[in-house]
Protein backbone atom coordinates (compact mmCIF):
# COMPACT_ATOMS: atom_id res chain seq x y z
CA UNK A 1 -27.62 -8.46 12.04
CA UNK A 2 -29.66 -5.54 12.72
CA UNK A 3 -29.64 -4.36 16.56
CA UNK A 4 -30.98 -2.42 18.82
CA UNK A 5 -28.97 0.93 19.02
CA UNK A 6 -26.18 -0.55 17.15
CA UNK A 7 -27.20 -0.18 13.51
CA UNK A 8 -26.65 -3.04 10.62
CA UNK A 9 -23.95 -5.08 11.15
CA UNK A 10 -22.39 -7.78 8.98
CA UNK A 11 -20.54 -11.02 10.20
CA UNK A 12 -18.10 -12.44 7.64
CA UNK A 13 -14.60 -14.69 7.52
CA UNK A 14 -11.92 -12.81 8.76
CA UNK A 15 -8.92 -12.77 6.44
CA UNK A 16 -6.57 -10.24 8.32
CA UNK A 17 -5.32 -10.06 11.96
CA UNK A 18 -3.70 -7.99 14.07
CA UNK A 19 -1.92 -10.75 16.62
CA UNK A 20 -0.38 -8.99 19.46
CA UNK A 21 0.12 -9.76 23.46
CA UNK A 22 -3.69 -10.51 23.86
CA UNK A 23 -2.95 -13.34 21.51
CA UNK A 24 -0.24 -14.63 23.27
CA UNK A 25 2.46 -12.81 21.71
CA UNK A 26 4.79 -12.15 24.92
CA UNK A 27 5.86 -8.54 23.44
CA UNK A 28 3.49 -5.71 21.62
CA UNK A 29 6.19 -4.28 19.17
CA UNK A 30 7.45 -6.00 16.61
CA UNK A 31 10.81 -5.01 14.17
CA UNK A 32 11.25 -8.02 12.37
CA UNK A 33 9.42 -11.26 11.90
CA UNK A 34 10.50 -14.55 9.20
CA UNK A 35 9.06 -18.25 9.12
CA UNK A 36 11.45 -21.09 9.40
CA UNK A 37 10.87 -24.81 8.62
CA UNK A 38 8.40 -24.91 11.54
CA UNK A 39 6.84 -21.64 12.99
CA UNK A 40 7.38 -18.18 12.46
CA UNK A 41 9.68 -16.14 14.65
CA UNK A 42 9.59 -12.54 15.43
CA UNK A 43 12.09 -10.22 16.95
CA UNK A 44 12.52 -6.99 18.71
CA UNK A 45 15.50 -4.56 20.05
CA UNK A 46 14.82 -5.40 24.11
CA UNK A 47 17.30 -6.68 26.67
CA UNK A 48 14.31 -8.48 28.45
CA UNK A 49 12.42 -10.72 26.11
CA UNK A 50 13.27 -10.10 22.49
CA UNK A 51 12.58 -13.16 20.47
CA UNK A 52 9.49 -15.41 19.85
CA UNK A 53 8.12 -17.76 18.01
CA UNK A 54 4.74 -19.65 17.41
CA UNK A 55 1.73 -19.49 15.37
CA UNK A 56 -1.65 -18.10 14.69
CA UNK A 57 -2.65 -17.47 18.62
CA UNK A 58 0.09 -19.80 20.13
CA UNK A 59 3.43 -17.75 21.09
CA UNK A 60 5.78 -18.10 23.67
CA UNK A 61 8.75 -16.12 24.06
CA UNK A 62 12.50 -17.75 23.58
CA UNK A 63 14.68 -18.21 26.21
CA UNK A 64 18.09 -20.12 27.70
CA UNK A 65 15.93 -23.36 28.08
CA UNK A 66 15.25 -23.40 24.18
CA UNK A 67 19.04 -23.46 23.85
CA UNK A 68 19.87 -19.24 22.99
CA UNK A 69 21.89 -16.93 25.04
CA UNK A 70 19.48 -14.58 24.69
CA UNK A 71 20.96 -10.73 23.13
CA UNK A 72 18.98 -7.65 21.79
CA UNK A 73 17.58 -9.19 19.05
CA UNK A 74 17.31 -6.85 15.89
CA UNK A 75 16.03 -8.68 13.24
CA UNK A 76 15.25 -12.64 12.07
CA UNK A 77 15.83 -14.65 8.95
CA UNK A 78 15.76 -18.53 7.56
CA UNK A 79 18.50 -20.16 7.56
CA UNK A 80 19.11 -22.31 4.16
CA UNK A 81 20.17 -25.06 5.85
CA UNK A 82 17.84 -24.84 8.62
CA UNK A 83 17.38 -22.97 11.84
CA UNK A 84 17.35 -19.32 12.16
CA UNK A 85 19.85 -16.29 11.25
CA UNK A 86 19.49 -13.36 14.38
CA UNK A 87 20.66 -10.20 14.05
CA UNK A 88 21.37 -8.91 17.21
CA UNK A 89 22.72 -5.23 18.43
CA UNK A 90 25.01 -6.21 20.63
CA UNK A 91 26.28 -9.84 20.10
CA UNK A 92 26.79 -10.03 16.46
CA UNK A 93 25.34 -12.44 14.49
CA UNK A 94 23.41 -16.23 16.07
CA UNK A 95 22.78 -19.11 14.02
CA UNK A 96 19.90 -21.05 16.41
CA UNK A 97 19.39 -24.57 15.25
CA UNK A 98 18.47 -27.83 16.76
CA UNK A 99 18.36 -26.10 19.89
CA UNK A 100 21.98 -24.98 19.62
CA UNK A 101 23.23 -20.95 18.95
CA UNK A 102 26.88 -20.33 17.09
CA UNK A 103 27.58 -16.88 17.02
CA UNK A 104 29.71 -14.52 15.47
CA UNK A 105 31.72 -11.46 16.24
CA UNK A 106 34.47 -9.36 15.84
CA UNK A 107 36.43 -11.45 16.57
CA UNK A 108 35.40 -13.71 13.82
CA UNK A 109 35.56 -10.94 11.22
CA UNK A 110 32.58 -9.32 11.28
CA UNK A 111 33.13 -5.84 12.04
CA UNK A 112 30.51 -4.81 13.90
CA UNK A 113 28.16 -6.58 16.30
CA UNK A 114 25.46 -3.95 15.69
CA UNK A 115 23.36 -5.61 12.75
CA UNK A 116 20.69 -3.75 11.37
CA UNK A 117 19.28 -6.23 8.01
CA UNK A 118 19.53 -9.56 6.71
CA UNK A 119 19.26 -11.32 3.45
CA UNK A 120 19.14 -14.72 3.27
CA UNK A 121 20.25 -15.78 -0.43
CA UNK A 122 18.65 -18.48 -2.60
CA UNK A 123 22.48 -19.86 -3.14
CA UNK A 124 23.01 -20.29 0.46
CA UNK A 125 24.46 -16.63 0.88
CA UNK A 126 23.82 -14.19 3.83
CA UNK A 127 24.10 -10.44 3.06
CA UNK A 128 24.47 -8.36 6.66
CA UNK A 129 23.84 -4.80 6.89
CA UNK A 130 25.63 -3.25 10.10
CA UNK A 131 25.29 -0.18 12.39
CA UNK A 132 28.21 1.57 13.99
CA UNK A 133 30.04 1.52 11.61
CA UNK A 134 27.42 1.43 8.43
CA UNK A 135 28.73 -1.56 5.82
CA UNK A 136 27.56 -4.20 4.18
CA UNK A 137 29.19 -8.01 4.42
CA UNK A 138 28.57 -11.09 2.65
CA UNK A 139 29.04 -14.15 4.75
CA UNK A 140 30.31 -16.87 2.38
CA UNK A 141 31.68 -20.54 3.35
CA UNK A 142 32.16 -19.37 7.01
CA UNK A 143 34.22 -16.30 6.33
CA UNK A 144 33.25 -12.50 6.36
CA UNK A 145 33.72 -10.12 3.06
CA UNK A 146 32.92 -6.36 3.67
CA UNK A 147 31.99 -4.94 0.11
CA UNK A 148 33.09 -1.19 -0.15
CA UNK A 149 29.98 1.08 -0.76
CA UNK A 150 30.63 3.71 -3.41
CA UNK A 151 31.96 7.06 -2.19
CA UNK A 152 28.41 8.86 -2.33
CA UNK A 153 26.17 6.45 0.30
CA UNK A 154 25.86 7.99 3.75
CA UNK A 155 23.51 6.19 4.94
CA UNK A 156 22.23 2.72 6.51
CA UNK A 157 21.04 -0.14 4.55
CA UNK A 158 16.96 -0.86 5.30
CA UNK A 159 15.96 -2.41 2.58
CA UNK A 160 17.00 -6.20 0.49
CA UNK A 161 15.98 -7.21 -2.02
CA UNK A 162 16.50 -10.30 -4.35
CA UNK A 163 16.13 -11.08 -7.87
CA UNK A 164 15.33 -14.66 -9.90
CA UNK A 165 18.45 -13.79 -11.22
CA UNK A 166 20.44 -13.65 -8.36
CA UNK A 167 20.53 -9.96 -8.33
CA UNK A 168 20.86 -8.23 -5.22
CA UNK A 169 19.58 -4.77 -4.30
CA UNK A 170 19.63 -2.71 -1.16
CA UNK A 171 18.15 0.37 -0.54
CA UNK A 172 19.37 3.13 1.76
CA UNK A 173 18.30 5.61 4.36
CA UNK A 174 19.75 8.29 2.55
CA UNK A 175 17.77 7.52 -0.60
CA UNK A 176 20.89 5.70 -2.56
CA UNK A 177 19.44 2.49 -4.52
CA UNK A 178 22.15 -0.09 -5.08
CA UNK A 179 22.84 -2.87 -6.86
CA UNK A 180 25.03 -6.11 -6.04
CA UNK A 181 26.95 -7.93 -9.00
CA UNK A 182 29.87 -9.70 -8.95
CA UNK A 183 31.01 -8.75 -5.62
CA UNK A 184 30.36 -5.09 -6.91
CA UNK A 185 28.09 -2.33 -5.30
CA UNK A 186 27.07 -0.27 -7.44
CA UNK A 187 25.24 3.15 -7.25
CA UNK A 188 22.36 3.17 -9.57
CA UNK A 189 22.22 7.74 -8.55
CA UNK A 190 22.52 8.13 -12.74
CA UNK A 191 19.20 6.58 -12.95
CA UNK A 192 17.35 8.77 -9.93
CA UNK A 193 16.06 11.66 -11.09
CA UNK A 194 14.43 12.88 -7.46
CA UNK A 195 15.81 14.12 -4.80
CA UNK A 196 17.29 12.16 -2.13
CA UNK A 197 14.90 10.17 0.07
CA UNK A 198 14.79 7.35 2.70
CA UNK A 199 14.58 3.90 0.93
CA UNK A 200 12.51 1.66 3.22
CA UNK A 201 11.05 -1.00 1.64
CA UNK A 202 11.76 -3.00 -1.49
CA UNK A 203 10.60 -6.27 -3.20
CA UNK A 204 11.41 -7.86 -6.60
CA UNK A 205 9.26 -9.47 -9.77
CA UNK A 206 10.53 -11.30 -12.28
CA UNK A 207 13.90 -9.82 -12.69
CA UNK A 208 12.68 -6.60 -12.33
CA UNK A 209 13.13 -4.54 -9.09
CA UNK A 210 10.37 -2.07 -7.30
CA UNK A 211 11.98 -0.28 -4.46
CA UNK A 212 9.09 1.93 -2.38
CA UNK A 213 10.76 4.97 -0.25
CA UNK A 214 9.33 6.94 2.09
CA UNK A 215 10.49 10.43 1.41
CA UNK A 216 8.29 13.62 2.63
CA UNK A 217 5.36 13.66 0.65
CA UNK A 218 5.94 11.29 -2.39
CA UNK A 219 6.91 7.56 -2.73
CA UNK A 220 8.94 6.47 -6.12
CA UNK A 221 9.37 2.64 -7.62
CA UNK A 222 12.08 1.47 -8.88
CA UNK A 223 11.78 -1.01 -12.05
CA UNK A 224 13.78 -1.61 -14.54
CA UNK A 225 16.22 0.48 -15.19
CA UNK A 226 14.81 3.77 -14.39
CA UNK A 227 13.18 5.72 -11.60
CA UNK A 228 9.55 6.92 -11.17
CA UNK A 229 7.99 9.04 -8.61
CA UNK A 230 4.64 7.50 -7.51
CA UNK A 231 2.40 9.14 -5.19
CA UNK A 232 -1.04 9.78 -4.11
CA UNK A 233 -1.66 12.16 -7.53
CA UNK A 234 -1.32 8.70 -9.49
CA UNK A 235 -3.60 6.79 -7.08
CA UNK A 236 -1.31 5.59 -4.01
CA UNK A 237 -2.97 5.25 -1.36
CA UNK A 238 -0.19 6.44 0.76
CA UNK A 239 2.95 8.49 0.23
CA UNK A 240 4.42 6.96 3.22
CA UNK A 241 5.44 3.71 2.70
CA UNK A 242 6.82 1.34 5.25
CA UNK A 243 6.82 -1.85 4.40
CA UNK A 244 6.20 -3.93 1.30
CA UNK A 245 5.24 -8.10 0.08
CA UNK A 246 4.18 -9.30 -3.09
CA UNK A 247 1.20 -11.98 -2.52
CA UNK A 248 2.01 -14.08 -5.81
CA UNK A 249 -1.05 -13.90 -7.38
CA UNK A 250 -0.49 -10.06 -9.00
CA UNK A 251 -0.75 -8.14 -5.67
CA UNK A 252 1.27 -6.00 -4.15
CA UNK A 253 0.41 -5.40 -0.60
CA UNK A 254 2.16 -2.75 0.89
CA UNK A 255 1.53 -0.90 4.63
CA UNK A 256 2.14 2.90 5.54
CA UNK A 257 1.19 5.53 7.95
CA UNK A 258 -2.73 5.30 7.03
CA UNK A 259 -2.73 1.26 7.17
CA UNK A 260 -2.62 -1.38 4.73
CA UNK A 261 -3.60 -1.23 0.91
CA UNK A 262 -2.90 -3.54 -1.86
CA UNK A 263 -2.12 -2.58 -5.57
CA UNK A 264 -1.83 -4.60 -8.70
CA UNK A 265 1.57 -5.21 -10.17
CA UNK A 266 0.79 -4.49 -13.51
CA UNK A 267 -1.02 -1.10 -12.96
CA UNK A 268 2.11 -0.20 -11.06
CA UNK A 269 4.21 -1.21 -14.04
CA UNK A 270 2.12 0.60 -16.22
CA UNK A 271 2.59 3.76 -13.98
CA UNK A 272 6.46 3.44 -14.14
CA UNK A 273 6.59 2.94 -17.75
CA UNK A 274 4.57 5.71 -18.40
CA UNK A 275 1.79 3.89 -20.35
CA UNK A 276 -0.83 4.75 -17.58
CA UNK A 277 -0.51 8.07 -15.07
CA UNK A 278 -3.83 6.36 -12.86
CA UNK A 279 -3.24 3.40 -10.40
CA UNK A 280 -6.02 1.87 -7.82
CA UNK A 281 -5.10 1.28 -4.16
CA UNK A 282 -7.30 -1.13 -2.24
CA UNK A 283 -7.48 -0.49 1.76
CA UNK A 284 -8.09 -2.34 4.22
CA UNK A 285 -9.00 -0.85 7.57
CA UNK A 286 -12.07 -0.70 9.62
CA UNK A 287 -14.14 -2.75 7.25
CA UNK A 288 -11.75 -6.04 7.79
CA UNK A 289 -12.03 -5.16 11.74
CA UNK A 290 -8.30 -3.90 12.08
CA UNK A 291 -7.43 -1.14 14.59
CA UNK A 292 -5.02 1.57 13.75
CA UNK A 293 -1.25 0.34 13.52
CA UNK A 294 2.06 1.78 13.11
CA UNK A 295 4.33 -0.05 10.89
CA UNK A 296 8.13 -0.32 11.19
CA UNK A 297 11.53 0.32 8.75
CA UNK A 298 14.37 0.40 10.81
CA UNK A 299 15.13 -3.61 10.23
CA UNK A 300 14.89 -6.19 7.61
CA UNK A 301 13.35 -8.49 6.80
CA UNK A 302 9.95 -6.58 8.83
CA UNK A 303 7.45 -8.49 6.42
CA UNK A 304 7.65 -12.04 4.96
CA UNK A 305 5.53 -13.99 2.55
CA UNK A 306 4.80 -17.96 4.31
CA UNK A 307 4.99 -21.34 2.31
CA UNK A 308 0.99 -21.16 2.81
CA UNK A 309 0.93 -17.86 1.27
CA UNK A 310 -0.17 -16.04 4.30
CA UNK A 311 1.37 -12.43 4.54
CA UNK A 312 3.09 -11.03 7.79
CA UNK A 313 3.74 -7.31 8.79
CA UNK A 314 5.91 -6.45 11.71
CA UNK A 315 4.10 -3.43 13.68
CA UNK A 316 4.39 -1.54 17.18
CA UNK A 317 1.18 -3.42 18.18
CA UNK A 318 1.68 -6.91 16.92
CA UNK A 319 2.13 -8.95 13.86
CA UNK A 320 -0.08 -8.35 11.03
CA UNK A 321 -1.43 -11.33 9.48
CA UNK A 322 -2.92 -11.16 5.75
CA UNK A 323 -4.64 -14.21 3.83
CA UNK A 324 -4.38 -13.03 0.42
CA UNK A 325 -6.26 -16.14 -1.27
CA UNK A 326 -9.47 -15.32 0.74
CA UNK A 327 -9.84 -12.21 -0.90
CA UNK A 328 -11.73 -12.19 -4.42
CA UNK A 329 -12.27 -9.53 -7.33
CA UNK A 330 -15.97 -8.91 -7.51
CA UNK A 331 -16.56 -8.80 -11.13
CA UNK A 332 -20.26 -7.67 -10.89
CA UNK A 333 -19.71 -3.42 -10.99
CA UNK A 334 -21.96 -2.31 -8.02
CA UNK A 335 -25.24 -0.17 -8.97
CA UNK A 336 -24.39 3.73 -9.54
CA UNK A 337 -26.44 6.73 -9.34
CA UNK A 338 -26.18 10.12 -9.30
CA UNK A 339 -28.17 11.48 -6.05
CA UNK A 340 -28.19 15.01 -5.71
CA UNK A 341 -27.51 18.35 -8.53
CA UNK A 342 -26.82 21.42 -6.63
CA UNK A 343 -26.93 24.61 -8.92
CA UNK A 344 -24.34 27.58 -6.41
CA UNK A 345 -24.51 25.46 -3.54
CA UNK A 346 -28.65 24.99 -4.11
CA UNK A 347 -29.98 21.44 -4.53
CA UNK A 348 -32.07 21.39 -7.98
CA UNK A 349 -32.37 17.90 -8.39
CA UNK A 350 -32.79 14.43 -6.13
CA UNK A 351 -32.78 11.05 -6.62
CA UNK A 352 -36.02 9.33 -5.72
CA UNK A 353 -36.91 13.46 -5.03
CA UNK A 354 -40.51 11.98 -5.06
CA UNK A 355 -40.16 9.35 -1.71
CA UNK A 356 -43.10 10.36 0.75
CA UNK A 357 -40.43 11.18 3.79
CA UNK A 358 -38.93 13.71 1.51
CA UNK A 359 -39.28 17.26 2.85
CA UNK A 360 -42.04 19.46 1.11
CA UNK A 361 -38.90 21.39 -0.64
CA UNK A 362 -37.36 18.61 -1.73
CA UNK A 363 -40.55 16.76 -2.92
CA UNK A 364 -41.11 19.74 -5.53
CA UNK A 365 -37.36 19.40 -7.11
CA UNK A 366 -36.38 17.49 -10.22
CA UNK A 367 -36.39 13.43 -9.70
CA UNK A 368 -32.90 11.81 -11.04
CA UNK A 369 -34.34 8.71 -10.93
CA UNK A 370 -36.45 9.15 -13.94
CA UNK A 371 -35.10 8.16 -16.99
CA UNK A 372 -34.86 10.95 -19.66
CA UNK A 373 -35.07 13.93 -17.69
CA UNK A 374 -33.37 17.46 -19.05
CA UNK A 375 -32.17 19.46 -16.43
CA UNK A 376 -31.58 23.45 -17.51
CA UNK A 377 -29.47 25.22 -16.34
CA UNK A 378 -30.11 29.41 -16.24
CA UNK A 379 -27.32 31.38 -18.37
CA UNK A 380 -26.24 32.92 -14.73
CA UNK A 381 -25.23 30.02 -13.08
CA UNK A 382 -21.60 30.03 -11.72
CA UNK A 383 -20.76 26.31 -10.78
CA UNK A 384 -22.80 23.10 -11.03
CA UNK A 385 -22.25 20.05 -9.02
CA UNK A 386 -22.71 16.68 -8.89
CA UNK A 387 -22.69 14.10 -5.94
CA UNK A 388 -22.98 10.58 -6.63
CA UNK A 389 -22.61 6.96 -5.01
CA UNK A 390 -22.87 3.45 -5.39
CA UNK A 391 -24.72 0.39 -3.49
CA UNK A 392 -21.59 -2.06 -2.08
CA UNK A 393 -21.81 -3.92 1.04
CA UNK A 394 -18.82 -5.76 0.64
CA UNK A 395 -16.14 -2.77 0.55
CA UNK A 396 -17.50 0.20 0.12
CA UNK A 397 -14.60 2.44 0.85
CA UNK A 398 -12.80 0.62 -2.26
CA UNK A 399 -15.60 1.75 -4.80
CA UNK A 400 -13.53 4.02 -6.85
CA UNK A 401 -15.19 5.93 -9.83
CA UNK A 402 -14.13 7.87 -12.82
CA UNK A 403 -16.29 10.44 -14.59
CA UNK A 404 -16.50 13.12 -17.49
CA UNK A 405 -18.96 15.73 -18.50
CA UNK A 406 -19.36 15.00 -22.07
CA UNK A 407 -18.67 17.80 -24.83
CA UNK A 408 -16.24 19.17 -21.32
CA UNK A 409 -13.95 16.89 -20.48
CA UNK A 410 -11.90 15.10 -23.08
CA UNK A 411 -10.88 12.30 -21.32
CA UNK A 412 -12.23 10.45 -17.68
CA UNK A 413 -11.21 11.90 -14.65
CA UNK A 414 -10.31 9.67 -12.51
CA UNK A 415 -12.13 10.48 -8.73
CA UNK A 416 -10.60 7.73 -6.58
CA UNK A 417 -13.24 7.37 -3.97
CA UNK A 418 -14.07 10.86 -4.32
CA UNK A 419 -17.97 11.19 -4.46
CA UNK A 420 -18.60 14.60 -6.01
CA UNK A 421 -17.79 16.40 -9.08
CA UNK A 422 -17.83 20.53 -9.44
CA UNK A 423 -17.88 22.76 -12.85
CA UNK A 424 -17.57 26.18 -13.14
CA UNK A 425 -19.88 28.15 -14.97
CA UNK A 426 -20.61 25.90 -18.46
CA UNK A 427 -20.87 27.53 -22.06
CA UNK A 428 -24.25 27.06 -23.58
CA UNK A 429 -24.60 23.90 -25.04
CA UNK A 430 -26.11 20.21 -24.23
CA UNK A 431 -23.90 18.03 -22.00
CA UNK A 432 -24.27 14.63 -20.37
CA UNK A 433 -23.20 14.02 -16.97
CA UNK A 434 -21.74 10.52 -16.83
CA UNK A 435 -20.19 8.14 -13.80
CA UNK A 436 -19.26 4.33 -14.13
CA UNK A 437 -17.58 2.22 -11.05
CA UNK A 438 -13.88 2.57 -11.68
CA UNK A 439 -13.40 -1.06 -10.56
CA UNK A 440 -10.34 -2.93 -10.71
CA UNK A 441 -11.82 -5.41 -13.19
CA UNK A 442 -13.73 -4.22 -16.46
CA UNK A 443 -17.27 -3.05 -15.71
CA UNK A 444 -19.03 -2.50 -18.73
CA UNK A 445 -20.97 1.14 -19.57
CA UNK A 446 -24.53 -0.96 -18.30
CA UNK A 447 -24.09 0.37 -14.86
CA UNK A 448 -23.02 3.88 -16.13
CA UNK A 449 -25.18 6.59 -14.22
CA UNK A 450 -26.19 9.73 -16.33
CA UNK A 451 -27.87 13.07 -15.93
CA UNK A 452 -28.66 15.44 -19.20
CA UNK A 453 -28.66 19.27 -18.81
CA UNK A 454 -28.80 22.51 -20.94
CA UNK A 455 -27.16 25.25 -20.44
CA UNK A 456 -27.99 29.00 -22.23
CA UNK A 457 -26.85 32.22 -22.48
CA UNK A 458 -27.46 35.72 -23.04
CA UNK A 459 -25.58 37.83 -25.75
CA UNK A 460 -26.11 41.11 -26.93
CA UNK A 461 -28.98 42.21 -29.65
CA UNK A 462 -28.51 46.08 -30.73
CA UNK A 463 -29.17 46.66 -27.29
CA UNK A 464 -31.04 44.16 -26.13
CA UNK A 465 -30.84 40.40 -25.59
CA UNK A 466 -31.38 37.48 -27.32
CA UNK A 467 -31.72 33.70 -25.58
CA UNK A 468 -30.42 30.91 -27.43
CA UNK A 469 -29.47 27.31 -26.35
């Protein structure tokens, strides 16, 4: 749509929403959300209005006529044989079903009423995390176990996790990754080779766990068996990692302080076993309409993957609402081209340099656009540069490229969505200047953008100089 004073615009499906109170949601910040046999429920830490539930833009907030006694809620989770676990932090734990709330105390064993996380088991299981004190209890057959932590955790649980095999893992505030065997916590601190950091978020695959911590200025996974730092120098799009949902289909969709990305499982795998050291984030932001949010950690579960598929975040401003299946690969690599040459900050070459509403300067440089062209380059150049683009309507701040200066660089650098390249002053010698799409799926080398250039120079000739290419 093209207007007038508002530029282009383009109208398409939405697949990700931000629902908060102007949607009907009776409260703006959510810690915890969960979908039961019928809607989904979120929660918050309020002695007003803490709980809701509904669906797309039909909420309505809890109260004593749906049967609960109300409570700060802290955090929500499916019950396995139907209803709803709440967490609360200050009335222990609620069971609401049928319109009916049980709870439990201290009185019935659990020792604090101050719970932080849940972890609704496939067997039927619930695993509690508490505040004041910090422990962790299994709730088994009606009766409370507290499992000793080992002597080094400090810290509160934040994160569960569990595995197809019936693993359990938990993930700690004071950067301790744990696993749950037997009735047996163990400290997996052999295996963590960084230093302590807050574990936030984790999710599992297969039987293999990836825990995502938020520490200050890197985030690490956790997969089997060992520990791997992960951050934005391997292609995350965020260090600081929040929250964290797998989408089923090879995605892992994760949200931070800059928003919500997605990467692909197996790149991420590839990272941690050391068979790749590149990784490709895709964001979503301003081009899927979403405003800036703030996601949470302090409960779990904050995110939760529906029996539809649909993905939900809890944030300070809402629920977060992601459709995974309406989002497709483009296999077609959009068209790239290198636009401008600058020679020490000097343009000396322009694609389409030729157009008629080029300035008289510009009109008289060398035109990139035809095929062939050398550029040379004088033997007292000090650094050359390269900016370069490519023609995507449908998410252009997800184009990612890679490029090398051939007979230079030995391998591809990877540029993210970095549009420019720089080289210091180049030995004499012919060298081709080349940039392909780094898309997520393979692209081919038809859509590979090139530029050819010479550089010379002088070296000494009993006293004089001789040129030489």
């Amino acid at each position: 749509m093209g207007t007038a004073g508002g530029g282009l615009n383009r109208l398409r499906t939405r697949a990700i929403d931000l629902i908060g109170t102007k949607a009907g949601l009776p409260f703006e910040s959510v810690r915890s959300v969960c979908q039961d046999a019928e809607d989904w429920l979120c929660g918050r830490p309020c002695k007003m209005v803490s709980l809701a539930r509904g669906h797309g833009d039909a909420w309505r907030a809890v109260t004593a006529a749906d049967g609960w006694p109300g409570g700060n809620a802290s955090c929500v989770a499916p019950a396995h044989e139907g209803g709803v676990w709440i967490g609360t932090r200050d009335r222990g734990l609620q069971l609401w079903q049928a319109g009916k709330v049980q709870e439990w105390g201290q009185r019935e064993g659990l020792g604090s009423l101050s719970i932080r996380s849940l972890l609704p088991a496939a067997n039927g299981d619930l695993w509690i995390a508490t505040d004041n004190p910090s422990r962790l209890w299994l709730f088994k057959d009606g009766a409370f176990h507290e499992l000793p932590l080992p002597a080094r955790v400090r810290g509160i649980i934040r994160a569960f996790a569990e595995g197809v095999d019936g693993m359990i893992w938990a993930g700690t505030s004071d950067g301790q990754i744990l696993r749950i065997q037997g009735g047996t916590v163990f400290n997996e601190l052999a295996a963590q080779k960084a230093p302590h950091i807050q574990c936030v978020a984790c999710t599992q695959r297969r039987t293999e766990a990836f825990g995502l911590v938020m520490p200050g200025g890197a985030s690490a996974a956790w997969h089997g068996g060992t520990y791997s730092r992960i951050s934005l120098a391997q292609g995350l799009y965020d260090d600081y990692v929040s929250q964290m949902l797998s989408d089923g289909q090879g995605g892992l969709w994760m949200t931070g302080n800059h928003g919500l990305f997605q990467v692909r499982l197996d790149e991420l795998t590839a990272v941690a076993e050391g068979r790749s050291s590149h990784l490709r984030s895709n964001v979503y932001g301003r081009g899927e309409g979403l405003p800036s949010m703030q996601p949470v950690y302090d409960n779990t579960p904050r995110a939760w993957r529906g029996n539809d598929g649909q993905l939900w975040f809890a944030t300070r401003k809402g629920v977060l609402m992601v459709q995974p299946d309406k989002f497709r690969d483009n296999p077609i690599p959009p068209a790239v081209f290198v636009k401008e040459v600058k020679l020490d900050d000097q343009p000396v070459a322009l694609y389409d340099s030729h157009f008629p509403l080029r300035a008289p300067g510009e009109s008289a440089l060398l035109d990139l656009q035809t095929s062939g062209v050398m550029l040379q380059l004088p033997p007292w150049h000090a650094k050359i540069e390269f900016a370069f683009t490519a023609l995507s309507f449908n998410s252009p701040e997800n184009v990612q490229f890679r490029y090398r200066l051939k007979k230079f660089d030995t391998e591809w650098i990877e540029a993210g969505t970095q549009r420019i390249a720089k080289y210091p002053r180049l030995p004499a010698g012919r060298y081709e200047f080349e940039v392909p799409p780094a898309m997520r799926l393979a692209c081919g080398m038809k859509k590979v953008s090139t530029c050819l250039l010479r550089s010379s120079h002088f070296s000494g000739n009993h006293g004089g100089f001789a040129h030489s290419w």
